[in-house]
Structures are given as C-alpha cells and as structure tokens.
Protein backbone atom coordinates (compact mmCIF):
# COMPACT_ATOMS: atom_id res chain seq x y z
CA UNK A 1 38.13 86.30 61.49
CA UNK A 2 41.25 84.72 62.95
CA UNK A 3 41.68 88.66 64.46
CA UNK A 4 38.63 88.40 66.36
CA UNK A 5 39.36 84.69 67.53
CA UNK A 6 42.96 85.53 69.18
CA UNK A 7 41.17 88.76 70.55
CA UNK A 8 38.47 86.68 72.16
CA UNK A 9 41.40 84.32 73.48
CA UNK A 10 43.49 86.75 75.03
CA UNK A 11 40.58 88.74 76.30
CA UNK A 12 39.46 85.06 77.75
CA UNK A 13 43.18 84.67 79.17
CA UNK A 14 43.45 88.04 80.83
CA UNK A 15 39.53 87.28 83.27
CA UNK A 16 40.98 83.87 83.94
CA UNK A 17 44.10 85.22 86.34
CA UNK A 18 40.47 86.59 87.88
CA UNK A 19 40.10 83.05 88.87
CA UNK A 20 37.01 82.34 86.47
CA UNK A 21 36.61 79.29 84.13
CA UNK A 22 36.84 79.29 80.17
CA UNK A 23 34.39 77.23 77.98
CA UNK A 24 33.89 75.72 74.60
CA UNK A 25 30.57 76.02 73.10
CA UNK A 26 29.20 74.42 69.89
CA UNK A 27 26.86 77.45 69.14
CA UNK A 28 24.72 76.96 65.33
CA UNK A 29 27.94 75.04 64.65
CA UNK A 30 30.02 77.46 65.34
CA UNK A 31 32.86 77.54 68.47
CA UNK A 32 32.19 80.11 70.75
CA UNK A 33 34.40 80.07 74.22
CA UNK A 34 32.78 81.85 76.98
CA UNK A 35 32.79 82.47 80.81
CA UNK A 36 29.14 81.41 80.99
CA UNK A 37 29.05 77.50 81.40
CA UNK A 38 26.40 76.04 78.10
CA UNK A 39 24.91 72.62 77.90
CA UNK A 40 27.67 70.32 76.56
CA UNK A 41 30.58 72.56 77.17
CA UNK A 42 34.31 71.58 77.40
CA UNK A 43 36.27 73.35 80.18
CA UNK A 44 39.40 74.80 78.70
CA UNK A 45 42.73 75.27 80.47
CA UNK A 46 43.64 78.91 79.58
CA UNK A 47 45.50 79.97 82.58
CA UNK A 48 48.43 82.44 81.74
CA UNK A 49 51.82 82.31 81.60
CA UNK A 50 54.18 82.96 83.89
CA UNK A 51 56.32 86.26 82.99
CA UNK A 52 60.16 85.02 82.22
CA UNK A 53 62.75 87.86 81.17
CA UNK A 54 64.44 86.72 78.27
CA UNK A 55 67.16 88.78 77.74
CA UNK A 56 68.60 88.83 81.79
CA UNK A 57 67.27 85.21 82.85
CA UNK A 58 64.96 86.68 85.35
CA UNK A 59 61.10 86.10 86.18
CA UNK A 60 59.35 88.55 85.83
CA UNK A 61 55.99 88.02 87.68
CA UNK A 62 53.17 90.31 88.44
CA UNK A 63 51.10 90.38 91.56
CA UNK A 64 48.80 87.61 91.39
CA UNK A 65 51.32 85.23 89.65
CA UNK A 66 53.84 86.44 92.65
CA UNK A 67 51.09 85.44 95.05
CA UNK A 68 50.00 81.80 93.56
CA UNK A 69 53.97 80.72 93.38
CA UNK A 70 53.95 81.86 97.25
CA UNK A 71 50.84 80.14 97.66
CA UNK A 72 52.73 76.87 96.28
CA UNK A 73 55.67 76.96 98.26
CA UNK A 74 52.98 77.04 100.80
CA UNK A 75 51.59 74.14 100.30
CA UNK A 76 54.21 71.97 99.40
CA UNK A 77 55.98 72.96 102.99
CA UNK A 78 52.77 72.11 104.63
CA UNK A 79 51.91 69.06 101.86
CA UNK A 80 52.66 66.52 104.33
CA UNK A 81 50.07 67.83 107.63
CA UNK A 82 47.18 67.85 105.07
CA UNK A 83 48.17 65.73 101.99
CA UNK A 84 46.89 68.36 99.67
CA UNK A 85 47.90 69.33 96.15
CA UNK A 86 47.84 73.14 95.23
CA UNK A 87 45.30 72.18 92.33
CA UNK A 88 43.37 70.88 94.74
CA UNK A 89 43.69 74.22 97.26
CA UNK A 90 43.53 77.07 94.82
CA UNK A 91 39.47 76.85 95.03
CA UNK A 92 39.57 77.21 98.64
CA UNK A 93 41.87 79.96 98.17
CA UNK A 94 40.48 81.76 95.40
CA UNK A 95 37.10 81.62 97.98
CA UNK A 96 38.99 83.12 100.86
CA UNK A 97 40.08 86.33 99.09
CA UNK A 98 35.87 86.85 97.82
CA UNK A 99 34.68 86.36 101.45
CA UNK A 100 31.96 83.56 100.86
CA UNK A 101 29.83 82.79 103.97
CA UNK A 102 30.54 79.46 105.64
CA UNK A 103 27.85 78.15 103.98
CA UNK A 104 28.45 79.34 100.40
CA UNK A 105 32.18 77.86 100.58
CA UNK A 106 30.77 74.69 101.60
CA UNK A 107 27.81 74.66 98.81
CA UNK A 108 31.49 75.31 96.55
CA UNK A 109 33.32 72.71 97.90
CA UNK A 110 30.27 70.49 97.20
CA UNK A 111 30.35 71.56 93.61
CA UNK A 112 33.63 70.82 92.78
CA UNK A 113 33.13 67.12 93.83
CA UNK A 114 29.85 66.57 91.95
CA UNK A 115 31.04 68.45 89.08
CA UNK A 116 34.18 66.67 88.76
CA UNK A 117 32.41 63.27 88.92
CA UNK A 118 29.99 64.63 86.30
CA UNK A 119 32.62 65.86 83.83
CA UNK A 120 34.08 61.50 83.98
CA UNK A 121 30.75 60.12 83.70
CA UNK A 122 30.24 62.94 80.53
CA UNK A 123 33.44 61.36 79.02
CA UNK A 124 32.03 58.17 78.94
CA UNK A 125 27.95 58.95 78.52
CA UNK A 126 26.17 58.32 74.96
CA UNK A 127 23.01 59.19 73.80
CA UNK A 128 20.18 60.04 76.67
CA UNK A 129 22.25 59.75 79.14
CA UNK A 130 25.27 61.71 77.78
CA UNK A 131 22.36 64.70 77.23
CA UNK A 132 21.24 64.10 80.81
CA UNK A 133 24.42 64.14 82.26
CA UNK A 134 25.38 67.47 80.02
CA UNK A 135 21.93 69.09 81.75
CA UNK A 136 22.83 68.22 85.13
CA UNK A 137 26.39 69.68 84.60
CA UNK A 138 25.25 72.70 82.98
CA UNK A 139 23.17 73.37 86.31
CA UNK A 140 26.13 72.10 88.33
CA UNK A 141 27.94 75.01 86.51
CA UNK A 142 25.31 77.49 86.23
CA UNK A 143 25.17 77.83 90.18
CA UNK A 144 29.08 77.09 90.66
CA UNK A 145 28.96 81.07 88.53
CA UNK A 146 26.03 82.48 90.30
CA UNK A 147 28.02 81.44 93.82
CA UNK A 148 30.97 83.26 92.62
CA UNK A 149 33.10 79.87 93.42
C-alpha cells in the first residue's frame, strides 16, 4: 500500500515540472491525489526539487529547472518596471510556451483571480455555502484544465 502511494507521488511529481496542478481528493473516504480538479479538493504544492550535487557542491539542474532559475533572475532584474513576483509570472509563462490565443490567455488570467478568491472564501465557508463555493471552484478548475492554463 505505502508502495503504491510513493509511486502515485512521484509519478504526480514528475507531470508537475509539466506545469500541471496536483490535488487531494476525499474519494469513499479514501485520499486519492489527482491532476483532475474534484469537488472539495485541496491544491497540493508538489513541485520538484532542485538537483544539488552532493559530493562536488555543484547544482545539478536539468532543462526546465535551468530555464525557471533563468526565468527568475529575469524577473527580479526587471521586478522594479512591473512590480511582479515570479509566482505571480510563471502562469503567464507557462502559457507562452503552449501558444494560447489572446483570448484563451486572458480567459486564464481571469481564472487565476477568481479561483484564488474562491480558494479564501473556501477556507472560511461552512455548510451551504462552503458546498457552493466547493461547486463553483470545481468548475473554476474544471475549465482552468480543459484551457490547458
């Protein structure tokens, strides 16, 4: 059991350097984590580690990890023309490299808001409206994957 839980973990890490999001799901009581968003889900950090050579002090990095610590230098030079964290780039740069129409990255961008003020109010929500607020993210999410944000 504990086999097939590190296997789904790791196999969960490695799509998420693809730039997709992990979730927890409360399946028949069971935890299941999963790509595919689920009403009442928990979205779980599971971004992987950066490669570090132990034994000569060196990193060790492959390509996309080489490319997202570029892609921070980047911003922090720039940081101060556009006030921007990289957290809050990476979506828009994750969206250049798939090629979304003008209109799909803004549909994206409009996503991100209403999902993050949906995941607060979820944190706060009981009863009818915690369930309402869970359906609404669930859709939130549910297009967020069929855009390929």
């Amino acid at each position: 059991m504990n086999r097939k839980i590190i296997a789904t973990l790791f196999a969960l890490a490695c799509t998420t350097a693809a730039g997709q999001q992990v979730y927890r799901c409360d399946v028949n009581g069971q935890t299941v984590y999963t790509d595919a968003p689920c009403i009442g889900a928990q979205r779980i950090d599971a971004t992987p580690s950066q490669g570090f050579d132990t034994y000569t002090g060196k990193s060790r990095k492959g390509k996309e990890a080489s490319k997202e610590y570029l892609r921070r230098l980047q911003t922090e030079i720039t940081r101060p023309t556009h006030g921007m964290t990289y957290e809050q780039l990476k979506p828009r740069y994750e969206r250049a490299e798939r090629h979304l129409t003008p209109k799909e990255h803004a549909e994206c961008e409009l996503l991100d808001q209403t999902m993050a003020t949906l995941e607060s109010t979820e944190r706060d929500a009981k009863g009818d409206a915690l369930k309402s607020t869970q359906k609404r993210l669930f859709n939130q999410r549910k297009r967020y994957r069929e855009l390929k944000c």
